[in-house]
N, C-alpha and C. Protein backbone atom coordinates (compact mmCIF):
# COMPACT_ATOMS: atom_id res chain seq x y z
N UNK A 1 101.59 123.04 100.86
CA UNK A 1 101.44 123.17 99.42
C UNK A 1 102.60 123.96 98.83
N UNK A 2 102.80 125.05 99.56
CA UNK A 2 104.29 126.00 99.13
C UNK A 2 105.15 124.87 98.98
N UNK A 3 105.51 123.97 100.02
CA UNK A 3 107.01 123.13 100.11
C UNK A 3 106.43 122.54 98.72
N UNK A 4 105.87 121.46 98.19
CA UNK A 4 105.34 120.71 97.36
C UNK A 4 105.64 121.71 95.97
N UNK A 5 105.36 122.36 95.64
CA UNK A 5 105.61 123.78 94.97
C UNK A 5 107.08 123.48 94.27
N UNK A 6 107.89 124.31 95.70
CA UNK A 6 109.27 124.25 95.89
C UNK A 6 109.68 123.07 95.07
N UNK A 7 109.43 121.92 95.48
CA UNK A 7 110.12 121.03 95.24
C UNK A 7 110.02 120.29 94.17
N UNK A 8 108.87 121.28 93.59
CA UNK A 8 108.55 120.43 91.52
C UNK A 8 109.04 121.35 91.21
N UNK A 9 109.46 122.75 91.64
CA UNK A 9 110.56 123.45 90.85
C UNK A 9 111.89 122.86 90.75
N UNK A 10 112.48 122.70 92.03
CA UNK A 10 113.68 122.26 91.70
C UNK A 10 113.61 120.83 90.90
N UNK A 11 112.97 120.45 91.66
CA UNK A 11 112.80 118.73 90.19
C UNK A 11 113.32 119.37 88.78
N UNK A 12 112.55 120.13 88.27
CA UNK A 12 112.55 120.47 86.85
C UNK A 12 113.71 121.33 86.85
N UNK A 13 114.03 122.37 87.44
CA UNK A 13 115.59 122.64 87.48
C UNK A 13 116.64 122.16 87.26
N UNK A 14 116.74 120.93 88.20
CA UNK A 14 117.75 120.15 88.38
C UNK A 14 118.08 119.21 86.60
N UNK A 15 116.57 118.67 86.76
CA UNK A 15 116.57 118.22 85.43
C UNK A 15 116.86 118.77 83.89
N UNK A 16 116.33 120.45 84.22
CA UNK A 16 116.80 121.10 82.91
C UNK A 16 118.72 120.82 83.07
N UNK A 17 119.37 121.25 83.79
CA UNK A 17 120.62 121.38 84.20
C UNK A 17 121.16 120.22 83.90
N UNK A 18 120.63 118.81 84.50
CA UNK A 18 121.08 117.69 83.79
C UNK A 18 120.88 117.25 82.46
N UNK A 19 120.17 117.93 81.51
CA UNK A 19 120.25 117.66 81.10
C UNK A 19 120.91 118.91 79.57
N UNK A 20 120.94 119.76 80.16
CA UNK A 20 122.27 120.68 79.20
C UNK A 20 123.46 119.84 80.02
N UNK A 21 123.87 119.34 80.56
CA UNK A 21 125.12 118.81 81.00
C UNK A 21 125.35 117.41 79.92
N UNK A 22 124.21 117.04 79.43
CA UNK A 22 124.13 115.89 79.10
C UNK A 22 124.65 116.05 77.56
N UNK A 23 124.19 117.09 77.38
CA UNK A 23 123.78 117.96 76.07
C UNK A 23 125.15 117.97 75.78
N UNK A 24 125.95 118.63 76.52
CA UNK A 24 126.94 118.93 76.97
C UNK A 24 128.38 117.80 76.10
N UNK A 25 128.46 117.09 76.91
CA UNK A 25 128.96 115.49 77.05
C UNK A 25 128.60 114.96 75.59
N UNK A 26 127.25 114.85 75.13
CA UNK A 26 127.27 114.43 73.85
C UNK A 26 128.09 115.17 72.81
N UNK A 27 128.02 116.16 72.49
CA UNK A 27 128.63 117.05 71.82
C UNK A 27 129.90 117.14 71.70
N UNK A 28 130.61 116.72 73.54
CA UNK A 28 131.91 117.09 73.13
C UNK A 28 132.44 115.30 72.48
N UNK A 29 131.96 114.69 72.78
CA UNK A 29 132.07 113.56 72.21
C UNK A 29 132.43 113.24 71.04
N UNK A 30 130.88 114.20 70.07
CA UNK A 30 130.76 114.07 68.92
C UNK A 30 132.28 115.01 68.71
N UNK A 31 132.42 115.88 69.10
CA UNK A 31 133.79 116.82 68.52
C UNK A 31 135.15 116.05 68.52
N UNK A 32 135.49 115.12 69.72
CA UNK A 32 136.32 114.58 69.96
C UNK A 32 136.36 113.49 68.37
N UNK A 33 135.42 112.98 68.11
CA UNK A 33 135.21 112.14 67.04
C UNK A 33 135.68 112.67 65.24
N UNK A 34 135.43 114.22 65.36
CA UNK A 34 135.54 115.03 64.03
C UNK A 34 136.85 115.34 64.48
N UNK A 35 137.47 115.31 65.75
CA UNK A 35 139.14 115.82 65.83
C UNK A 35 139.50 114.94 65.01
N UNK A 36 139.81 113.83 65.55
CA UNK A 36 140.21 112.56 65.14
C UNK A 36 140.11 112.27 63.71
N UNK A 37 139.05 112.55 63.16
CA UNK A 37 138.94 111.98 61.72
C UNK A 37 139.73 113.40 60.91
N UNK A 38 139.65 115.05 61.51
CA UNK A 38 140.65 115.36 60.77
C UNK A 38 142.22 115.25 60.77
N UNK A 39 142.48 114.95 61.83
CA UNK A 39 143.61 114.17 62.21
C UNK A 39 144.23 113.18 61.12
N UNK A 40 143.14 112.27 61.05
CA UNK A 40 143.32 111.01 59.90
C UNK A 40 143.74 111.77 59.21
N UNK A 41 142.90 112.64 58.31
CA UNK A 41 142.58 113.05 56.94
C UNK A 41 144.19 113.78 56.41
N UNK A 42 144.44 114.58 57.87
CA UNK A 42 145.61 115.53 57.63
C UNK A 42 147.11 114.78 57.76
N UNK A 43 146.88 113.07 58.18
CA UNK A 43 147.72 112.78 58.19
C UNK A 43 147.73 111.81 56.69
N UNK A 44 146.93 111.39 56.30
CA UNK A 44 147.24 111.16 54.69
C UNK A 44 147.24 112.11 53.91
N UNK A 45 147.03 113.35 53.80
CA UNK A 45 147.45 114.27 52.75
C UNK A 45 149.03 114.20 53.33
N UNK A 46 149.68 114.57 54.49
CA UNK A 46 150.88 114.37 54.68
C UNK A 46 151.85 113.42 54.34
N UNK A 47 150.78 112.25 54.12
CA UNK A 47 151.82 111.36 53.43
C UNK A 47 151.69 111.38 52.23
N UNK A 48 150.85 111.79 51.40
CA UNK A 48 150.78 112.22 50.20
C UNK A 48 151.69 113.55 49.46
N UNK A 49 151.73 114.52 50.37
CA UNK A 49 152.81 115.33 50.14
C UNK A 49 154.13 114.97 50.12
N UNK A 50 154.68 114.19 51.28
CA UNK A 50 155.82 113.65 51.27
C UNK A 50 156.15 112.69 50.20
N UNK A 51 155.33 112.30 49.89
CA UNK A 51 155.49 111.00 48.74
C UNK A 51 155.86 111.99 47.47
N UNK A 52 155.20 113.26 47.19
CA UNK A 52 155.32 114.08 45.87
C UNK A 52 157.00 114.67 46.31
N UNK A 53 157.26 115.14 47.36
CA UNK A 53 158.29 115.46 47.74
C UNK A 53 159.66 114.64 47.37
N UNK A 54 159.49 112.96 47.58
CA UNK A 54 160.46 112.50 47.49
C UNK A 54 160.52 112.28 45.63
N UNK A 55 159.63 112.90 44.91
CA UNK A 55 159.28 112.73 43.42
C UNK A 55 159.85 114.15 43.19
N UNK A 56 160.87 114.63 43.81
CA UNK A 56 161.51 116.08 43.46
C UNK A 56 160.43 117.31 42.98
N UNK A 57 159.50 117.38 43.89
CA UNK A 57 158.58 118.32 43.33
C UNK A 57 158.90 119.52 44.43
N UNK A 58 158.60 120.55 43.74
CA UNK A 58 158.91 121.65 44.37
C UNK A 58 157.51 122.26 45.17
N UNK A 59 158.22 123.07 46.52
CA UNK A 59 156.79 123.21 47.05
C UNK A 59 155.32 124.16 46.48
N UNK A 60 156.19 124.96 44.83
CA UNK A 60 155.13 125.62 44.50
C UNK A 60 154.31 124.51 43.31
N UNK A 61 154.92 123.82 43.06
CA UNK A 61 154.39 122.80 42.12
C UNK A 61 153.69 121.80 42.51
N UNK A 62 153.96 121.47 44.11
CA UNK A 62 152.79 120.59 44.67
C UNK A 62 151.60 121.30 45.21
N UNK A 63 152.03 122.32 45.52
CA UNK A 63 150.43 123.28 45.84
C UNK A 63 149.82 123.57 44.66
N UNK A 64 150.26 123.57 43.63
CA UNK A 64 149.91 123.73 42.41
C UNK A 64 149.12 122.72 41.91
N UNK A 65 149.36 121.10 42.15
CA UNK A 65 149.15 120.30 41.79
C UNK A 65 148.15 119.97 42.87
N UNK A 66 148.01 120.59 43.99
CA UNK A 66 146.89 119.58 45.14
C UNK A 66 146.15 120.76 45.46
N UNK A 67 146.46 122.00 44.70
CA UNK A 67 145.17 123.13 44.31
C UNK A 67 145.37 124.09 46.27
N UNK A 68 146.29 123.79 46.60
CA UNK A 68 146.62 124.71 48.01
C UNK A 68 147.46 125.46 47.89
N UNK A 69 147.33 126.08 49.24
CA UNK A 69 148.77 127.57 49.01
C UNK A 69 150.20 126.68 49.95
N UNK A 70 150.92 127.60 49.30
CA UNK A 70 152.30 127.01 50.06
C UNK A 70 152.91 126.94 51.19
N UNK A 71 152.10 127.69 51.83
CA UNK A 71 152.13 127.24 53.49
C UNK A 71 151.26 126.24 53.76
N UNK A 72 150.18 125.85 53.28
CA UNK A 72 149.90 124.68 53.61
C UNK A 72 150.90 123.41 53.41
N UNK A 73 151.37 123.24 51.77
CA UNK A 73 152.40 122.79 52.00
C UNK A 73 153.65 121.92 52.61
N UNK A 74 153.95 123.53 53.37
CA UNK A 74 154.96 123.64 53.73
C UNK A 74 154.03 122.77 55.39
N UNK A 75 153.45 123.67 56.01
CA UNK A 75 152.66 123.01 57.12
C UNK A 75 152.54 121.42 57.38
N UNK A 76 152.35 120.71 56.10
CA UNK A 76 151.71 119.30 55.77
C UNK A 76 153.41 118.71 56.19
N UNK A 77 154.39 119.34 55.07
CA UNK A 77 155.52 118.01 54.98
C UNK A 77 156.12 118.55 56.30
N UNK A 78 156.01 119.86 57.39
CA UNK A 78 156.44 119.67 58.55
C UNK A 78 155.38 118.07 59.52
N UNK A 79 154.24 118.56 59.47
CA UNK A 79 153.33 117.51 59.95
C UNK A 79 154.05 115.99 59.74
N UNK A 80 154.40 115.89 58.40
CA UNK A 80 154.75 114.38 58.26
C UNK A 80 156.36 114.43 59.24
N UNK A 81 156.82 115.67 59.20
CA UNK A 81 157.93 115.71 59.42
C UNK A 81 158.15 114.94 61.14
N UNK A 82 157.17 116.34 61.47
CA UNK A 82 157.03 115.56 63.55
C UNK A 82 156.49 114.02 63.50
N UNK A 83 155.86 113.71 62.75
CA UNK A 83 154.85 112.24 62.94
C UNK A 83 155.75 111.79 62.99
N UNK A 84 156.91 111.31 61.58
CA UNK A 84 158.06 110.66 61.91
C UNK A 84 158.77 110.53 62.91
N UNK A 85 158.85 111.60 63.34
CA UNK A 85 160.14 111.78 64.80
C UNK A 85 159.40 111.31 65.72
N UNK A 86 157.89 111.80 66.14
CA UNK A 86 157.27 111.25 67.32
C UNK A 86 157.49 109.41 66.95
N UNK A 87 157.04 108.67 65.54
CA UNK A 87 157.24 107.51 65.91
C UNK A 87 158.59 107.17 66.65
N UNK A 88 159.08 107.81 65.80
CA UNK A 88 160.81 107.27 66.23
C UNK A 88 160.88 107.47 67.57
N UNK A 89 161.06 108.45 68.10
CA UNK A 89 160.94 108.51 69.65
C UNK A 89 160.03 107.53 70.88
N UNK A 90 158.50 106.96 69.66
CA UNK A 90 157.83 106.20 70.82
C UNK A 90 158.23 104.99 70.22
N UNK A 91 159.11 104.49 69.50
CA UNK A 91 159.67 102.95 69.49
C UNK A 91 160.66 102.92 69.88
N UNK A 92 161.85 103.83 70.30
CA UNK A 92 163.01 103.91 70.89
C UNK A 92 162.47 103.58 72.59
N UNK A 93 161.48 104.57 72.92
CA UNK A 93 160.66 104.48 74.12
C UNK A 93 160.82 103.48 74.52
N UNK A 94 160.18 102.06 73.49
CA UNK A 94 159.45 101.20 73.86
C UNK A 94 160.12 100.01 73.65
N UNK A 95 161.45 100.01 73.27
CA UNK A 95 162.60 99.18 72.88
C UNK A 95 162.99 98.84 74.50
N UNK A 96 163.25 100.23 75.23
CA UNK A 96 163.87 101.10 76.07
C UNK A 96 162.98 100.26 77.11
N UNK A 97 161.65 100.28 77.23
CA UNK A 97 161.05 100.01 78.37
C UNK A 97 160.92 98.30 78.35
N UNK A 98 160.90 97.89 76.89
CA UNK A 98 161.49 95.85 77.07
C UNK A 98 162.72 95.79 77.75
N UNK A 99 163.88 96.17 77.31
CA UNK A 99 164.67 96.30 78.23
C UNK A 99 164.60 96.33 79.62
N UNK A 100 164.03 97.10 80.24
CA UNK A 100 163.72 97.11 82.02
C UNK A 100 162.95 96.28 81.83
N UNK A 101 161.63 95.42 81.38
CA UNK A 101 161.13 94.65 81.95
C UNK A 101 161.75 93.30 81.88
N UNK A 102 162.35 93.37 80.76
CA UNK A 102 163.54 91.96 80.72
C UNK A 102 164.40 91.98 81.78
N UNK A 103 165.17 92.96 82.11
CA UNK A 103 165.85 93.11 83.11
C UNK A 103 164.99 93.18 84.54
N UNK A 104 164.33 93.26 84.76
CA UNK A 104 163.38 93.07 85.88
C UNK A 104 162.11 91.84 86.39
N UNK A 105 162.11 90.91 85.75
CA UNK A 105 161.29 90.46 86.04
C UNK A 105 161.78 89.18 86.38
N UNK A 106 163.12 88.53 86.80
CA UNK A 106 163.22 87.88 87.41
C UNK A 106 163.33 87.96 88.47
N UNK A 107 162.46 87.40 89.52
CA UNK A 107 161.97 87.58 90.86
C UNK A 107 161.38 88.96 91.52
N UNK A 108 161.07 89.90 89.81
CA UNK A 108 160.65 91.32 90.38
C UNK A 108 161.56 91.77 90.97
N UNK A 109 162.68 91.28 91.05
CA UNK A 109 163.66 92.71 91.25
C UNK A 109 165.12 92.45 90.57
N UNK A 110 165.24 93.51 90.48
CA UNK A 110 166.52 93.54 89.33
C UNK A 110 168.21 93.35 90.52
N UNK A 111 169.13 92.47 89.68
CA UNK A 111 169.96 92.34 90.59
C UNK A 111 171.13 93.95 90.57
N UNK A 112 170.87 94.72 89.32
CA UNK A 112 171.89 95.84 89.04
C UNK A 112 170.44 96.48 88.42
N UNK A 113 169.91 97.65 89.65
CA UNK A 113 168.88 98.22 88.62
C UNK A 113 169.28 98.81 87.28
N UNK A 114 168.46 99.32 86.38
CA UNK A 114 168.47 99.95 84.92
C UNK A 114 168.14 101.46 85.32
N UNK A 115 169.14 102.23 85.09
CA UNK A 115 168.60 103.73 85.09
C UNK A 115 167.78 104.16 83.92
N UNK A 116 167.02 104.59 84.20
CA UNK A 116 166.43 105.19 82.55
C UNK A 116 166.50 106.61 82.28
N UNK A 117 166.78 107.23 80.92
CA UNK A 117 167.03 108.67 80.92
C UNK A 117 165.57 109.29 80.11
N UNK A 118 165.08 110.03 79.83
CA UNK A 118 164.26 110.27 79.02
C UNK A 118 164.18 110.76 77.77
């Protein structure tokens, strides 16, 4: 009867545990989901800043105008600033990597391999 005991404890143990783990997993899920959408959000105000930017507005006149302080701002048109460069960098990437597969895929092997730099 003790073992029998024992062993509807751990049942329910195990199960509480699986299921804060579970708990767990949902949640970070759901968070992963609210990253993302502020992500979105922060990347159209960024293009919205930049757009006032190229309209010669000054950075106290667009915080002025979008009701924020000027490090935000300033924060946002850096944001648009990296987005740009990261595209640029992952289509140069990816120009870069047609290349080797053009160059490689006749007979899977290349007759003068392609060095690649990063």
């Amino acid at each position: 009867m003790a073992k029998a005991t024992l062993d509807a404890e751990r049942a329910t143990r195990e199960k509480r545990i699986e299921d804060a783990a579970t708990e767990f997993y949902v949640a970070a899920d759901q968070r992963d989901g609210a990253l993302a959408k502020v992500s979105e959000a922060e990347s159209a105000m960024s293009r919205a800043i930049a757009s006032l930017v190229t309209q010669d507005e000054t950075v106290e006149r667009i915080a002025a105008l979008c009701g924020i302080q000027t490090s935000e701002v300033r924060r946002l048109r850096k944001l648009s600033a990296d987005t740009a460069s990261a595209a640029h960098v992952s289509a140069k990437s990816t120009v870069v990597a047609a290349v080797l597969v053009e160059d490689t895929t006749s007979d899977n092997v290349a007759a003068d391999p392609v060095q690649l730099s990063a």
